[in-house]
Protein backbone atom coordinates (compact mmCIF):
# COMPACT_ATOMS: atom_id res chain seq x y z
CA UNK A 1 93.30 10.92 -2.68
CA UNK A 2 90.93 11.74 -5.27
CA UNK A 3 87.28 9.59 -4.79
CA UNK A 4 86.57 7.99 -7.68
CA UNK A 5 83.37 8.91 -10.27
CA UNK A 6 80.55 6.67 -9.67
CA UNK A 7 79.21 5.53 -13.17
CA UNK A 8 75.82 3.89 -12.97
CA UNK A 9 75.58 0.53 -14.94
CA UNK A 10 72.34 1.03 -16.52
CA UNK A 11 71.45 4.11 -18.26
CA UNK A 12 67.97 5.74 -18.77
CA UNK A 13 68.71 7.48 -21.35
CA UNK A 14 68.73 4.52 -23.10
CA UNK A 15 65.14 3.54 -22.31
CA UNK A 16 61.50 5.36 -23.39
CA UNK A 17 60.60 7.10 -19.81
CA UNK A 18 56.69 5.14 -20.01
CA UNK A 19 58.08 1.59 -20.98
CA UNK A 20 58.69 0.84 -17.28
CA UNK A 21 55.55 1.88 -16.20
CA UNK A 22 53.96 -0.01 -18.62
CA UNK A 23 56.05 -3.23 -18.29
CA UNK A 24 54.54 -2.81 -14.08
CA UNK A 25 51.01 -2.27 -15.74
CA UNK A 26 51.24 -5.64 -17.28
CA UNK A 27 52.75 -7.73 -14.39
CA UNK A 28 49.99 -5.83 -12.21
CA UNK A 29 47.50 -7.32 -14.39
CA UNK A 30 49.29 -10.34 -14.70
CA UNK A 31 49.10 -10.73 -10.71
CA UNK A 32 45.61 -9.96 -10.76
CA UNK A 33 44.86 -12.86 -13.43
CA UNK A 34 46.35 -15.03 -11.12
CA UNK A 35 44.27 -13.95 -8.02
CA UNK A 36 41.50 -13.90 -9.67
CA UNK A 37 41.16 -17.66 -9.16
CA UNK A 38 41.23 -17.11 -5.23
CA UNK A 39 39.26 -13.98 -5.25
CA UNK A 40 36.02 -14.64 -7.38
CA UNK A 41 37.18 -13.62 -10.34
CA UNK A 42 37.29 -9.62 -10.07
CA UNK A 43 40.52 -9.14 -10.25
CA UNK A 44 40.78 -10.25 -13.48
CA UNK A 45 38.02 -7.72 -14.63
CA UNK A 46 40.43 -5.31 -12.70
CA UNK A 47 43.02 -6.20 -14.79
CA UNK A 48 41.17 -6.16 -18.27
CA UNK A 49 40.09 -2.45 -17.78
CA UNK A 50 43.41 -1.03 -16.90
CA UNK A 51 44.54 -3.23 -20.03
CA UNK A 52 41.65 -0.82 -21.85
CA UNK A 53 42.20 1.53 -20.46
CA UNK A 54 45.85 2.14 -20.97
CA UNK A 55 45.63 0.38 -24.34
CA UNK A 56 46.41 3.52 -26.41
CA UNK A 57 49.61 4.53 -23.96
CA UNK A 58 51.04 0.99 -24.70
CA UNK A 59 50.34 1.02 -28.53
CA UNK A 60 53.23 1.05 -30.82
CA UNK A 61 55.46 -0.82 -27.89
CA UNK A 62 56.67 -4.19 -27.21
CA UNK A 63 53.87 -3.98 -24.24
CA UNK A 64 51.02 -3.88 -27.19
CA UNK A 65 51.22 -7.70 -27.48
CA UNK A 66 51.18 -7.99 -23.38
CA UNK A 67 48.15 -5.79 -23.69
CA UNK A 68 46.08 -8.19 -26.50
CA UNK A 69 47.52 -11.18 -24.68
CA UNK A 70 46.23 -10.43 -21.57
CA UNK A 71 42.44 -9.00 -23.26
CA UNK A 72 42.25 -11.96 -25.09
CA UNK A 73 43.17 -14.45 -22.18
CA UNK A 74 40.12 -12.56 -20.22
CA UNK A 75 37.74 -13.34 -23.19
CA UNK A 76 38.28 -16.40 -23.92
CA UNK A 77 38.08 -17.68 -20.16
CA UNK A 78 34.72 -15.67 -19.59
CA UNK A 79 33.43 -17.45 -22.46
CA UNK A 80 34.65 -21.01 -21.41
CA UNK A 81 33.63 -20.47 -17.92
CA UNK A 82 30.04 -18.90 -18.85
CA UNK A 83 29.82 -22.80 -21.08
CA UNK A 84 31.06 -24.58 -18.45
CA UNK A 85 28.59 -23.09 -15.92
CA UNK A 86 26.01 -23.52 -18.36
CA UNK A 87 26.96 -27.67 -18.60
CA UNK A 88 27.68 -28.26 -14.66
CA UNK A 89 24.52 -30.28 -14.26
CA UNK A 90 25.56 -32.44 -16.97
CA UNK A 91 29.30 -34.21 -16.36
CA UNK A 92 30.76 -32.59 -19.28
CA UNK A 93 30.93 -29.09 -17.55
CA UNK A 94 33.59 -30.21 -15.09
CA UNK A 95 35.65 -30.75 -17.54
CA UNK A 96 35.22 -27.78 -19.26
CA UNK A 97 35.62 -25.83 -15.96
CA UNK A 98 39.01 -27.59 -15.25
CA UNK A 99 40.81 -27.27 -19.01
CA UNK A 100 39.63 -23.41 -18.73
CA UNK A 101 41.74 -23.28 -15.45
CA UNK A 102 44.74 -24.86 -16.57
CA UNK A 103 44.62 -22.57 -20.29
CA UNK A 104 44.24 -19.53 -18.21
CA UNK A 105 46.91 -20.63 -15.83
CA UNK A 106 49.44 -21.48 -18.93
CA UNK A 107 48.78 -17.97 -20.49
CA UNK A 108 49.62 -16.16 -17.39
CA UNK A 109 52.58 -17.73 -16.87
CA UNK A 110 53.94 -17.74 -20.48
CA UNK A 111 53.21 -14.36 -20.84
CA UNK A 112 54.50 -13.66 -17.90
CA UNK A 113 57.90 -15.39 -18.73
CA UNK A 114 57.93 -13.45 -22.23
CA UNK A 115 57.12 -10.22 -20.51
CA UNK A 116 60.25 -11.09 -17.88
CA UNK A 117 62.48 -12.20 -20.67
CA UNK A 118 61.40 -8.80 -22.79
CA UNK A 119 59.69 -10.65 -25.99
CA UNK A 120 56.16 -10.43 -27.33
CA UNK A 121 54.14 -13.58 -25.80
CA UNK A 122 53.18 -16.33 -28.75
């Protein structure tokens, strides 16, 4: 009895050889987004200079956005939580503090859930 030919169901040949390391690259720095809110907040600085690092292997690819999303998101926090620092002693600062947690928190996990279902985060 002949054994029959195994035929893999996925093909790389199909696939650039660097998009999967740079789809891991961006759930890496995903991950350390989201730890940075347990771990002080370096993580995330981790995770913006691999993104700046890498930035020119990614360019051109459907990571790019990731990549911008993921700068941006770093930005944009540092700034809210430098004001919200800033405003502690008065009330308003808590506020601040907490609606900078929960944006951060909602553009991990919607980029992450664009990066998992292979789109461009919006």
């Amino acid at each position: 009895m002949a054994e029959p030919e195994f035929i893999p169901a996925e093909s790389n040949q199909n696939k650039p050889q660097g998009a999967d390391s740079a789809r891991n690259l961006a759930i890496i720095v995903y991950i350390l987004q989201g730890l940075a809110f347990f771990l002080g907040g370096i993580t995330a600085l981790v995770g913006v200079i691999i993104n700046y690092v890498k930035m020119d292997e990614v360019r051109g690819t459907w990571i790019e956005p990731h990549f911008r999303w993921q700068i941006r998101t770093f930005w944009i926090g540092l700034l809210w939580l430098v004001i919200g620092t800033i405003t502690l002693m008065v009330i308003i600062g808590w506020f601040i503090l907490l609606g900078m947690a929960i944006w951060v928190i909602y553009r991990i996990v919607k980029g992450a859930l664009a990066l998992n279902d292979g789109k461009a985060p919006e």
